[in-house]
C-alpha atoms as a PDB file:
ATOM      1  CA  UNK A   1      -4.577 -76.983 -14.528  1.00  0.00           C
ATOM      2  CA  UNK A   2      -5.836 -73.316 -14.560  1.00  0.00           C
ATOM      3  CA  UNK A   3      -9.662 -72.892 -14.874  1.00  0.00           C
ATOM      4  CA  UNK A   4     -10.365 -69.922 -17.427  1.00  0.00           C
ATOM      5  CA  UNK A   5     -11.865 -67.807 -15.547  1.00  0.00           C
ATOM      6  CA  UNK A   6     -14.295 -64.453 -16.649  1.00  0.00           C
ATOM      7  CA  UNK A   7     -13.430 -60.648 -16.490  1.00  0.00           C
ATOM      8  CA  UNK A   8     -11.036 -60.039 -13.751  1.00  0.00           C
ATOM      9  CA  UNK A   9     -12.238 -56.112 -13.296  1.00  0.00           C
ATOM     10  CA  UNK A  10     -14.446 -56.133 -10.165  1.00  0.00           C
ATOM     11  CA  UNK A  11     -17.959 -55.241 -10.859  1.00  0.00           C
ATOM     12  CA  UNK A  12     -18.891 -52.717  -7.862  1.00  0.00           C
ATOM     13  CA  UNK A  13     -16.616 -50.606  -9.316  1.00  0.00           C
ATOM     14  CA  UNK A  14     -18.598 -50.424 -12.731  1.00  0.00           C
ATOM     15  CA  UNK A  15     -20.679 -47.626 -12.076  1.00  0.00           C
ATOM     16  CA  UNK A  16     -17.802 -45.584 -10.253  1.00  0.00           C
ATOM     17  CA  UNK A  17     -15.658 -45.940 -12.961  1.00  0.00           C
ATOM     18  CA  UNK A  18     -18.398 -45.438 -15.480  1.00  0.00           C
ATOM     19  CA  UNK A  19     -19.452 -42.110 -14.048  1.00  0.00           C
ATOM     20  CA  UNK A  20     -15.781 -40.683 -13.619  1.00  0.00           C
ATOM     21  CA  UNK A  21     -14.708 -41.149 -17.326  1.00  0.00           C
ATOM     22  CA  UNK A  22     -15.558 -38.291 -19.468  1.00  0.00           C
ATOM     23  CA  UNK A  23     -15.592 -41.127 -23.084  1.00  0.00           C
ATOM     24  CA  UNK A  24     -18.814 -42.674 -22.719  1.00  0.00           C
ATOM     25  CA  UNK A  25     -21.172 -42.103 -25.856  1.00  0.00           C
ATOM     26  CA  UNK A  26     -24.560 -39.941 -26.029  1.00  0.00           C
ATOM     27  CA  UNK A  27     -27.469 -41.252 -26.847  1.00  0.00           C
ATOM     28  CA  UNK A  28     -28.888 -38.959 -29.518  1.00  0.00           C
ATOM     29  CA  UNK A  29     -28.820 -35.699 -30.456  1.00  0.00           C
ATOM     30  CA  UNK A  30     -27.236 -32.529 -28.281  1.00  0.00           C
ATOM     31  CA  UNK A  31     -26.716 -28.854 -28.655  1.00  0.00           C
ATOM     32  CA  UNK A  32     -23.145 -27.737 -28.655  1.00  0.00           C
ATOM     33  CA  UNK A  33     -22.617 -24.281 -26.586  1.00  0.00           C
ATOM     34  CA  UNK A  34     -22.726 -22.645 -29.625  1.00  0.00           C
ATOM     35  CA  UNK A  35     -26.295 -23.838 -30.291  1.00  0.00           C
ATOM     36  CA  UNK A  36     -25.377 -26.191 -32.956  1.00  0.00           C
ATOM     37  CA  UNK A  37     -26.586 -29.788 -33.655  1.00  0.00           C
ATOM     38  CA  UNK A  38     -24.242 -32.627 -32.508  1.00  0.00           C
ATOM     39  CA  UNK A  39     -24.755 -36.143 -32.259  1.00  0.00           C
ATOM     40  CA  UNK A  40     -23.830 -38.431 -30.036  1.00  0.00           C
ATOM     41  CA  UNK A  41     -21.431 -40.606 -32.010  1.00  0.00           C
ATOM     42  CA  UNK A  42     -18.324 -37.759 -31.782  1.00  0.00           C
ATOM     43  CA  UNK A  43     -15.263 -38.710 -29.905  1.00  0.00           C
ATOM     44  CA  UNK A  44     -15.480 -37.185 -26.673  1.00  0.00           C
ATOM     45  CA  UNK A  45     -12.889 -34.384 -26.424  1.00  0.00           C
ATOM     46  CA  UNK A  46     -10.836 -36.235 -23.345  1.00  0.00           C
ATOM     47  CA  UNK A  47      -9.607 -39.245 -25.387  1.00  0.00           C
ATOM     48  CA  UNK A  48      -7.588 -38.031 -28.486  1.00  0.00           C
ATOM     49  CA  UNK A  49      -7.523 -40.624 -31.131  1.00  0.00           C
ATOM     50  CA  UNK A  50      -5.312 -40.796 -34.078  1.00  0.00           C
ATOM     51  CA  UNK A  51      -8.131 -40.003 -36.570  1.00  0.00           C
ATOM     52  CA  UNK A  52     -11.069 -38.628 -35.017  1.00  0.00           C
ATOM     53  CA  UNK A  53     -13.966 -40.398 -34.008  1.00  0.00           C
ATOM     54  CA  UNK A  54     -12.346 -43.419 -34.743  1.00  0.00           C
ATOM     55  CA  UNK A  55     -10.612 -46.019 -32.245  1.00  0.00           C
ATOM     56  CA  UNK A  56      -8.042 -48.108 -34.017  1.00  0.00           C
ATOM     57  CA  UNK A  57      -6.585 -50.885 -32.827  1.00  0.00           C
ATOM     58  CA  UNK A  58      -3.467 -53.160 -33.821  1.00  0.00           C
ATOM     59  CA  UNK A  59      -3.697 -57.223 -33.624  1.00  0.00           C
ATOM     60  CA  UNK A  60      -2.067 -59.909 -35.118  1.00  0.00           C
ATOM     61  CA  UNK A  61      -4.242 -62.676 -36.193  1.00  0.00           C
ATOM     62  CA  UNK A  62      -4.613 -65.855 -36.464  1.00  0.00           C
ATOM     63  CA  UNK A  63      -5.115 -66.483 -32.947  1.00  0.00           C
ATOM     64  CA  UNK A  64      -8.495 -68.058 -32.861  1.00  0.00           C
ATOM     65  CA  UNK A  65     -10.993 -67.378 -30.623  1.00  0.00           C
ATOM     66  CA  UNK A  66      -9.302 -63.770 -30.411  1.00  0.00           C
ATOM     67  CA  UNK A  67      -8.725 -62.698 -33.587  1.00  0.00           C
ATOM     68  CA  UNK A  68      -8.968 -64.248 -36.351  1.00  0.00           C
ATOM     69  CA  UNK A  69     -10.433 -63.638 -40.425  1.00  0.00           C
ATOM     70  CA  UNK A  70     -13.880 -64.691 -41.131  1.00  0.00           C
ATOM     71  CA  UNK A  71     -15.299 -63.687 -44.121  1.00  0.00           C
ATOM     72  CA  UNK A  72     -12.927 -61.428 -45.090  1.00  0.00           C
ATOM     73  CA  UNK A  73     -13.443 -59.304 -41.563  1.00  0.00           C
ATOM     74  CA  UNK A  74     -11.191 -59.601 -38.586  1.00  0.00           C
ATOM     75  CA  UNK A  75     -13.482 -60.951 -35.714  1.00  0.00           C
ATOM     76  CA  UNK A  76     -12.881 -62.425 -32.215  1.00  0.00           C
ATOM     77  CA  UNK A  77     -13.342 -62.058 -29.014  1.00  0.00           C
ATOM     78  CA  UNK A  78     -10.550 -59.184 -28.752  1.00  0.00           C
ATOM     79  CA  UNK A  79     -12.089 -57.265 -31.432  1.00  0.00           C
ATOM     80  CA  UNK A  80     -16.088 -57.420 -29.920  1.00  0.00           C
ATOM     81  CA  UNK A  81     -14.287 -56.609 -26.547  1.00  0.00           C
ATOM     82  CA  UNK A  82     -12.347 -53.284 -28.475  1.00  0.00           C
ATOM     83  CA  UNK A  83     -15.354 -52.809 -30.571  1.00  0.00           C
ATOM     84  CA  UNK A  84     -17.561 -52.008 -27.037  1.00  0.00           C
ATOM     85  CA  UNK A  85     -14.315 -49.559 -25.832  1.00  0.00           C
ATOM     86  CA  UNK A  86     -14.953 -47.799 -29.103  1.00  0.00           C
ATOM     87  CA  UNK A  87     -18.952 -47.805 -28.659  1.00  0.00           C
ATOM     88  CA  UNK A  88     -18.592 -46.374 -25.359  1.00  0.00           C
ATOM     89  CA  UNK A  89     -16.411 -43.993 -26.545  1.00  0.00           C
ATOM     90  CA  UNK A  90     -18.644 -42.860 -29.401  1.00  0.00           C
ATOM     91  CA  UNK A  91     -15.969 -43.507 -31.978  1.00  0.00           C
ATOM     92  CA  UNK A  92     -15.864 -46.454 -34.826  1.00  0.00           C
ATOM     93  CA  UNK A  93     -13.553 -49.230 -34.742  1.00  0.00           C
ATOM     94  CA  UNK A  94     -10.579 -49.747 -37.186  1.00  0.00           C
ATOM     95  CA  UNK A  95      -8.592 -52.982 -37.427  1.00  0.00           C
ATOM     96  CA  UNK A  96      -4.978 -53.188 -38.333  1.00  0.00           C
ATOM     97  CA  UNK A  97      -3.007 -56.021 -38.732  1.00  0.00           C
ATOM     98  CA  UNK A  98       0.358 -55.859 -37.206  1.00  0.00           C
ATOM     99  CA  UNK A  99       3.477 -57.946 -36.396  1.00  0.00           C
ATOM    100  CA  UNK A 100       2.993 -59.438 -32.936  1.00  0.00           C
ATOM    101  CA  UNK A 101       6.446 -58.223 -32.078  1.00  0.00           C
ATOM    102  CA  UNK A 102       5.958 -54.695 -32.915  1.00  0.00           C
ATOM    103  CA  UNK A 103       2.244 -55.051 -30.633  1.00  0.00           C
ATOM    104  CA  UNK A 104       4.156 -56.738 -27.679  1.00  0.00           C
ATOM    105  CA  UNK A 105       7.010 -54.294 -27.744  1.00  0.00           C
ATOM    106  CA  UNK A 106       4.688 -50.761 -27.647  1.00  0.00           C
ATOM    107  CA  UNK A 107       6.696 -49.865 -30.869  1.00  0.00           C
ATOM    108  CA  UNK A 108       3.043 -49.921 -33.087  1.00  0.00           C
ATOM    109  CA  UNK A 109       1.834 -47.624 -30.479  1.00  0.00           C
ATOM    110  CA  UNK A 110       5.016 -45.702 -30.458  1.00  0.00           C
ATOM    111  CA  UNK A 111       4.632 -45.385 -34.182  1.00  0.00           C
ATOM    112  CA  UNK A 112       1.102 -44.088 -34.046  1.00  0.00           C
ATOM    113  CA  UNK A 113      -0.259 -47.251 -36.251  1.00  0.00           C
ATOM    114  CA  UNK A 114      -3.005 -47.299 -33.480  1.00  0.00           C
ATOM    115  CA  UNK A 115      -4.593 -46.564 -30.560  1.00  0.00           C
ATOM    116  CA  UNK A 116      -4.812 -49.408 -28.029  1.00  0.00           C
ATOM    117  CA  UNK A 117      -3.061 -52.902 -28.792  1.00  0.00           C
ATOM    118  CA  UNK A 118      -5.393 -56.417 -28.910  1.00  0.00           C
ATOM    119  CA  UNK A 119      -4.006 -59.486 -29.800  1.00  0.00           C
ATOM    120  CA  UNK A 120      -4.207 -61.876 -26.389  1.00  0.00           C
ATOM    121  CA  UNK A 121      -1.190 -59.993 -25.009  1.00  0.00           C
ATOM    122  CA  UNK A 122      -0.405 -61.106 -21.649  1.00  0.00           C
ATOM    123  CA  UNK A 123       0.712 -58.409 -19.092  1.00  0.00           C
ATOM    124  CA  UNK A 124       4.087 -58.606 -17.982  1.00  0.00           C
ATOM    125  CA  UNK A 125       6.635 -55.840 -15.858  1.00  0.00           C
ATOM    126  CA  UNK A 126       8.919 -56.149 -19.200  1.00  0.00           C
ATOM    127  CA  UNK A 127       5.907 -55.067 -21.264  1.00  0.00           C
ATOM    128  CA  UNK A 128       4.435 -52.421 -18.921  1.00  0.00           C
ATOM    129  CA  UNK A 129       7.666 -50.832 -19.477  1.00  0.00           C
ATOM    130  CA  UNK A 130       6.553 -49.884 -22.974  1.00  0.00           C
ATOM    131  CA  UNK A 131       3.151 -49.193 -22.551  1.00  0.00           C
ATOM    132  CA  UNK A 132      -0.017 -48.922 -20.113  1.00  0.00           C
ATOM    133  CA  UNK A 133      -2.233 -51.919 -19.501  1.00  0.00           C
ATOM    134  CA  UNK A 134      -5.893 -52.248 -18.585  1.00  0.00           C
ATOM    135  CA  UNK A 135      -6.997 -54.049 -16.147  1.00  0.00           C
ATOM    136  CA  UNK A 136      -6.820 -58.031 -17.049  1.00  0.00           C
ATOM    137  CA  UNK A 137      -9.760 -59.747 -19.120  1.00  0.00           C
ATOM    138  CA  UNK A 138      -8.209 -62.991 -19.628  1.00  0.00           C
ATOM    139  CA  UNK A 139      -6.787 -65.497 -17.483  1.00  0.00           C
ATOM    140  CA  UNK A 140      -4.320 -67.917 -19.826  1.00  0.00           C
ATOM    141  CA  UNK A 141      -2.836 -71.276 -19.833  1.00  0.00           C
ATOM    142  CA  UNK A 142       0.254 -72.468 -22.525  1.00  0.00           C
ATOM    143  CA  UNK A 143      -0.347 -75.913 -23.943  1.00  0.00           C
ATOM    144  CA  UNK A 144       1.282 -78.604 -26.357  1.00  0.00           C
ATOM    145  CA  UNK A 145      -0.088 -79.695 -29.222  1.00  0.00           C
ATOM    146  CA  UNK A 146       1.539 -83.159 -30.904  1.00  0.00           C
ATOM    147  CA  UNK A 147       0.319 -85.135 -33.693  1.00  0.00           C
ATOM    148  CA  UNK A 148      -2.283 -88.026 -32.497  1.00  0.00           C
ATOM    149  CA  UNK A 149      -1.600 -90.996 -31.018  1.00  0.00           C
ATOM    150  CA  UNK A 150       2.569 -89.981 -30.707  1.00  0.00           C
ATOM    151  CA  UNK A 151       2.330 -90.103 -26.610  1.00  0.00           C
ATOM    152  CA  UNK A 152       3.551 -86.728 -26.395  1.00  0.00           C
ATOM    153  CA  UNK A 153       1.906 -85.906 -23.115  1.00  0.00           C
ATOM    154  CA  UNK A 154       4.365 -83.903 -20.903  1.00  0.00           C
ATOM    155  CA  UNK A 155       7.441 -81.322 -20.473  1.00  0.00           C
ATOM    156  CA  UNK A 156       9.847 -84.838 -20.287  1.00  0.00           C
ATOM    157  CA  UNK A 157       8.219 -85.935 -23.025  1.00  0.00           C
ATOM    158  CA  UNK A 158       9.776 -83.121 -25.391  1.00  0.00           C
ATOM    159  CA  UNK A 159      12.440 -82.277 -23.870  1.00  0.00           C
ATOM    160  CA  UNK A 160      15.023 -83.697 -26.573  1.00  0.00           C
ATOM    161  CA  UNK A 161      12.739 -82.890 -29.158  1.00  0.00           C
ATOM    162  CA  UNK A 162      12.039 -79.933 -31.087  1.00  0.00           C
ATOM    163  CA  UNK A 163       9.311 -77.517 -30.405  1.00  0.00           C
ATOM    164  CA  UNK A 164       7.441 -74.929 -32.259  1.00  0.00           C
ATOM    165  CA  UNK A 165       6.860 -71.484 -30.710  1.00  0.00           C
ATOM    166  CA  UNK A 166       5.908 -68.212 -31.560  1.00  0.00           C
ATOM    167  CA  UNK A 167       8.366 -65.326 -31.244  1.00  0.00           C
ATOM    168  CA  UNK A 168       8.102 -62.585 -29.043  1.00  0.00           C
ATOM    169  CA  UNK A 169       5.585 -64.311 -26.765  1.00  0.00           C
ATOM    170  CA  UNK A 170       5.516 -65.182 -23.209  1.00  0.00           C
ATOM    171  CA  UNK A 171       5.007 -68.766 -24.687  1.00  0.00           C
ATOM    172  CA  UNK A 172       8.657 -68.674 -26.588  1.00  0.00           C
ATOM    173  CA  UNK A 173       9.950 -66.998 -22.534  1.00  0.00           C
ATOM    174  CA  UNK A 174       8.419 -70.146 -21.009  1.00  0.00           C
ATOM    175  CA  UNK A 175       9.794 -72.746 -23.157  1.00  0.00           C
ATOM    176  CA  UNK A 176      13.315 -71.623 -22.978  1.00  0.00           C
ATOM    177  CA  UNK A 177      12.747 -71.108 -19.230  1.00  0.00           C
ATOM    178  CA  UNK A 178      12.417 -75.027 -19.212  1.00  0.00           C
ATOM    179  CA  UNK A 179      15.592 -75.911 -21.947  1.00  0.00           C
ATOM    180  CA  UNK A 180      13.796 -76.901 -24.432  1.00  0.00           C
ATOM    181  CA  UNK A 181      15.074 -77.074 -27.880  1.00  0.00           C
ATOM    182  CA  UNK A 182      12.778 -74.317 -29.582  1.00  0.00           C
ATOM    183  CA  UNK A 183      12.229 -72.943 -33.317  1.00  0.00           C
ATOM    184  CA  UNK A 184      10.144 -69.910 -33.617  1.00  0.00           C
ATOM    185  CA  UNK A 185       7.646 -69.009 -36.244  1.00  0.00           C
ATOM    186  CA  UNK A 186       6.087 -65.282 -36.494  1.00  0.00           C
ATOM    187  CA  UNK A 187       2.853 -66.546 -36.405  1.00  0.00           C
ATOM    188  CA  UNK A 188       0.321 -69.273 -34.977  1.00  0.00           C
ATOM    189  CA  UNK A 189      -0.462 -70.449 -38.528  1.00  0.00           C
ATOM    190  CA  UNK A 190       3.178 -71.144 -39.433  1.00  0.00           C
ATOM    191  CA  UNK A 191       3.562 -72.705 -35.915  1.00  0.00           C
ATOM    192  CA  UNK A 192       0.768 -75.185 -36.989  1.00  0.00           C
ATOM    193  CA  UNK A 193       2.182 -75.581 -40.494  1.00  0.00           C
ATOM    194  CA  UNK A 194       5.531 -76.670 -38.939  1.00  0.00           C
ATOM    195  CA  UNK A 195       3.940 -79.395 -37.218  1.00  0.00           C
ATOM    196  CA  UNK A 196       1.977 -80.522 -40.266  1.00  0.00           C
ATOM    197  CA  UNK A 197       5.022 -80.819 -42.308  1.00  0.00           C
ATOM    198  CA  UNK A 198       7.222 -82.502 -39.474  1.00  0.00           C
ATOM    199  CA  UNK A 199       9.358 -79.500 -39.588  1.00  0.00           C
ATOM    200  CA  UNK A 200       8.691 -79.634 -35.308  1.00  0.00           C
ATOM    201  CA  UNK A 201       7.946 -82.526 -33.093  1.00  0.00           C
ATOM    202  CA  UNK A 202       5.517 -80.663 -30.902  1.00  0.00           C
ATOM    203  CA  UNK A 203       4.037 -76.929 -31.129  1.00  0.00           C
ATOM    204  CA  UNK A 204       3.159 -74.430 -27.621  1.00  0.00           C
ATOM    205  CA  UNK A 205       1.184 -71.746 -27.745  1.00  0.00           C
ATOM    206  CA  UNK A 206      -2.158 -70.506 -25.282  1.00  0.00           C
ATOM    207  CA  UNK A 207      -4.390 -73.328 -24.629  1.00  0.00           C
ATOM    208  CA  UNK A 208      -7.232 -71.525 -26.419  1.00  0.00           C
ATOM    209  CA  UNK A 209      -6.238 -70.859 -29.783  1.00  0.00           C
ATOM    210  CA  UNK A 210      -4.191 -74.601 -29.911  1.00  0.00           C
ATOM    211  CA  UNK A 211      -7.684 -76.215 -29.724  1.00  0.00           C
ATOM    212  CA  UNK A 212      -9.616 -75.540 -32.881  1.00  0.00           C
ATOM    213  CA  UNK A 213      -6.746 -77.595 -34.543  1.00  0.00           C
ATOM    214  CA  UNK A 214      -7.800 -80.803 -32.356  1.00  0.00           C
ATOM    215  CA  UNK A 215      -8.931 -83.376 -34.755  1.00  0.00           C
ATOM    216  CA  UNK A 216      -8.133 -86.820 -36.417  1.00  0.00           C
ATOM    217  CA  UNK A 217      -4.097 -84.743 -37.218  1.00  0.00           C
ATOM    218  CA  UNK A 218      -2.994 -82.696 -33.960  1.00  0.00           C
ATOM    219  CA  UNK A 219      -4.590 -83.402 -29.903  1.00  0.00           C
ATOM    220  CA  UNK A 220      -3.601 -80.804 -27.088  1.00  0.00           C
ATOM    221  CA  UNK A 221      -2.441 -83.186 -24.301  1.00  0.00           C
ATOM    222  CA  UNK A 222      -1.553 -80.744 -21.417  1.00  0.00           C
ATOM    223  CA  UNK A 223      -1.340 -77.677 -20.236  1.00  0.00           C
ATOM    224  CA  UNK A 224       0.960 -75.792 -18.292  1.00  0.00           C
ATOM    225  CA  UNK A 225      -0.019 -73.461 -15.441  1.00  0.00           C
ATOM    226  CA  UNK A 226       1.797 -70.109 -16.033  1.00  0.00           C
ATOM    227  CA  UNK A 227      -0.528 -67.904 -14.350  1.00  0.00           C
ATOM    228  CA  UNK A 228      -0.970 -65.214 -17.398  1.00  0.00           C
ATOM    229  CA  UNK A 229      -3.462 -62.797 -17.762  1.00  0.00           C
ATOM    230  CA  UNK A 230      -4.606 -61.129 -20.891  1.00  0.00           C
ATOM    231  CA  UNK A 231      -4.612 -56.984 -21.177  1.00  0.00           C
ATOM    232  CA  UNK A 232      -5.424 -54.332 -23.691  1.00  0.00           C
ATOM    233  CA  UNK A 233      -2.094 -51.923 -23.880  1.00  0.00           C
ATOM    234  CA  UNK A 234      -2.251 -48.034 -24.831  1.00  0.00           C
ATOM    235  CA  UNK A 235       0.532 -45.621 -25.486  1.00  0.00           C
ATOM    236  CA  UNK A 236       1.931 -45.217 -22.000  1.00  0.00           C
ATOM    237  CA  UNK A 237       0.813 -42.119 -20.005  1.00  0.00           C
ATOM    238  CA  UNK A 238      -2.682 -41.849 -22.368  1.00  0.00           C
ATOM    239  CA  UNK A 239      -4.417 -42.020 -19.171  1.00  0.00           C
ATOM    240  CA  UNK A 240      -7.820 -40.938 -20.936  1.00  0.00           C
ATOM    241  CA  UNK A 241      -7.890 -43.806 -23.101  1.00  0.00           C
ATOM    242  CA  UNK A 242      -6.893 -46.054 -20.664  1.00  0.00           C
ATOM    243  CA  UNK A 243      -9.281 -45.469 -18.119  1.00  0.00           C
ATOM    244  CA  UNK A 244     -12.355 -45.035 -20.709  1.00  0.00           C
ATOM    245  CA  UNK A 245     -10.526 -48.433 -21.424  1.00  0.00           C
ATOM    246  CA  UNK A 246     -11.335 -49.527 -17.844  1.00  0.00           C
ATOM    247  CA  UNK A 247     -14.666 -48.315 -17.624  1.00  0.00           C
ATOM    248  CA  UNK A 248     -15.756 -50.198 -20.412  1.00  0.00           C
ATOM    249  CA  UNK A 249     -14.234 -53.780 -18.924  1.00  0.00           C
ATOM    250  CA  UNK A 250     -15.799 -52.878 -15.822  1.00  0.00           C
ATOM    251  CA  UNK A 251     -19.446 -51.995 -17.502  1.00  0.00           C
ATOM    252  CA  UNK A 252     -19.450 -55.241 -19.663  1.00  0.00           C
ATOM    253  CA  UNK A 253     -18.498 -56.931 -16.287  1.00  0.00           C
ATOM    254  CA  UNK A 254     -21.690 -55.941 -15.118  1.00  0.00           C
ATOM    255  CA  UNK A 255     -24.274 -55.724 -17.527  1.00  0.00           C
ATOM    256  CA  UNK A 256     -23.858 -59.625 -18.467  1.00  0.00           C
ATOM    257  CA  UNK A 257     -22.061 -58.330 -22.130  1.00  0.00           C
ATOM    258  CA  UNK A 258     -18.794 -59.948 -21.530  1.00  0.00           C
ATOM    259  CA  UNK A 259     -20.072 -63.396 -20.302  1.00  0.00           C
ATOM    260  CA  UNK A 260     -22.085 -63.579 -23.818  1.00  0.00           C
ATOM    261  CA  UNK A 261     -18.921 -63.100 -25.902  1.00  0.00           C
ATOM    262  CA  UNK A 262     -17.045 -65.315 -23.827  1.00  0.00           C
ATOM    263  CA  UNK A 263     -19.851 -68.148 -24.396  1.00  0.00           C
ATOM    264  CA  UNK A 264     -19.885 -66.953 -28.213  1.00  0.00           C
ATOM    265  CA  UNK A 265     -16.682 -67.370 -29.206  1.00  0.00           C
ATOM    266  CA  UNK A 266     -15.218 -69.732 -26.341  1.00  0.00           C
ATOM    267  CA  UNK A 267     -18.437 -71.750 -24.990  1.00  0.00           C
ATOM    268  CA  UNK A 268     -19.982 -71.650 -21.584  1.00  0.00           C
ATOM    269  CA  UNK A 269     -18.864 -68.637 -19.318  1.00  0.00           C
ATOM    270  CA  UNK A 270     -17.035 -69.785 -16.271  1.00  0.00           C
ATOM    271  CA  UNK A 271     -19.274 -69.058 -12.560  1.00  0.00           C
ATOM    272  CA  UNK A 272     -15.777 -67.876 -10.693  1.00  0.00           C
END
């Protein structure tokens, strides 16, 4: 079983990376070489957005603790981590919601419906074809969630049964990897649907966002080690964005900010 582990960007390289990106905000006020007033919330010139001065990001929710709706917002730990990218780079934040296979397969950045791509995407060679990565924030497990008490503990233990995943993921790749009989769903919610109806016998997805649907219904009762790791993609060869991209995972590293979102929204942050 794979301990979830922090930020995988290492931290001596925070202040190198900080210093060489050109995207970090000012902090107030500063005279243009023309001699007029700016502040420092523009977009810096090196990173060209789709709308100016704002960073907008596709991601496909629900996928709980990553993104998911609260209040009528889109919040998780995805969108705090993209909201500190945009911070950095001086620029606001702007969420769109977007079909998870369109994310995965670099066609929403291809279509200029964003800027960067969050939505617990796990970096793959397949993927990287189609866009640019940052560095990994995430380290992932798949799971199974079954309906309490029915035993359901193991890959034997479905094999002849069938099994809810969601398309276009590395989690749908796995499960037909291992021959088992799958129906997908475009989503996590309909996923969990399915297996409240008894439409499926047994539902896989990331261990994270299975277990806020633990209860008296549904119990996660393994996981399976796939050794995935979670990235932010860009539009490949924006090498500005991506490496203001970098600089940010790297500064939150350091400075304690992504260990408090990761106890936030997942619990206590892991010491390795």
């Amino acid at each position: 079983m794979r301990t979830l582990t922090r930020l995988s960007v290492p931290v001596a390289a925070a202040a190198l990376l900080l210093a060489g990106c050109s995207s970090t905000a000012g902090d107030g006020p500063t005279t243009d070489p023309g001699g007029e007033e700016t502040t420092g919330t523009e977009t810096p010139a090196a990173v060209d957005l789709l709308t100016e001065g704002v960073l907008t990001v596709c991601t496909n929710p629900p996928y709980e603790p990553f993104e998911y709706e609260e209040g009528g917002e889109i919040v998780g730990l995805d969108i705090d981590i993209v909201r500190e990218i945009a911070n950095d780079l001086g620029a606001d934040l702007e969420v769109v919601v977007t079909g998870f296979d369109g994310i995965q397969s670099g066609a929403a950045l291809e279509a200029r419906q964003c800027d960067i791509v969050a939505s617990g995407i796990t970096i793959t060679e397949e993927r990287a074809l189609n866009m640019d990565f940052t560095d990994p924030y995430f380290d992932a497990t798949q799971a199974l969630l079954v309906p309490a008490g029915s035993g359901l503990d193991s890959l034997d233990a479905i094999r002849d049964l069938e099994v809810g995943v969601q398309q276009a993921t590395t989690g749908l790749d796995w499960a037909v990897e291992q021959g088992l009989d799958t129906i997908e769903f475009e989503d996590l919610g309909l996923q969990i649907e399915a297996l409240r109806n008894g439409s499926v016998d047994a539902v896989i997805n990331d261990y994270l966002v299975l277990l806020p649907f633990e209860g008296d219904q549904f119990e996660v009762t393994t996981q399976f080690d796939t050794g995935e790791q979670y990235g932010f993609g860009v539009r490949k060869g924006n090498e500005a964005l991506l490496t203001a991209a970098n600089a940010t995972l790297a500064r939150i590293a350091a400075d304690g900010t992504y260990d408090t979102l990761y106890e936030q929204y997942i619990g206590k942050a892991p010491t390795d």
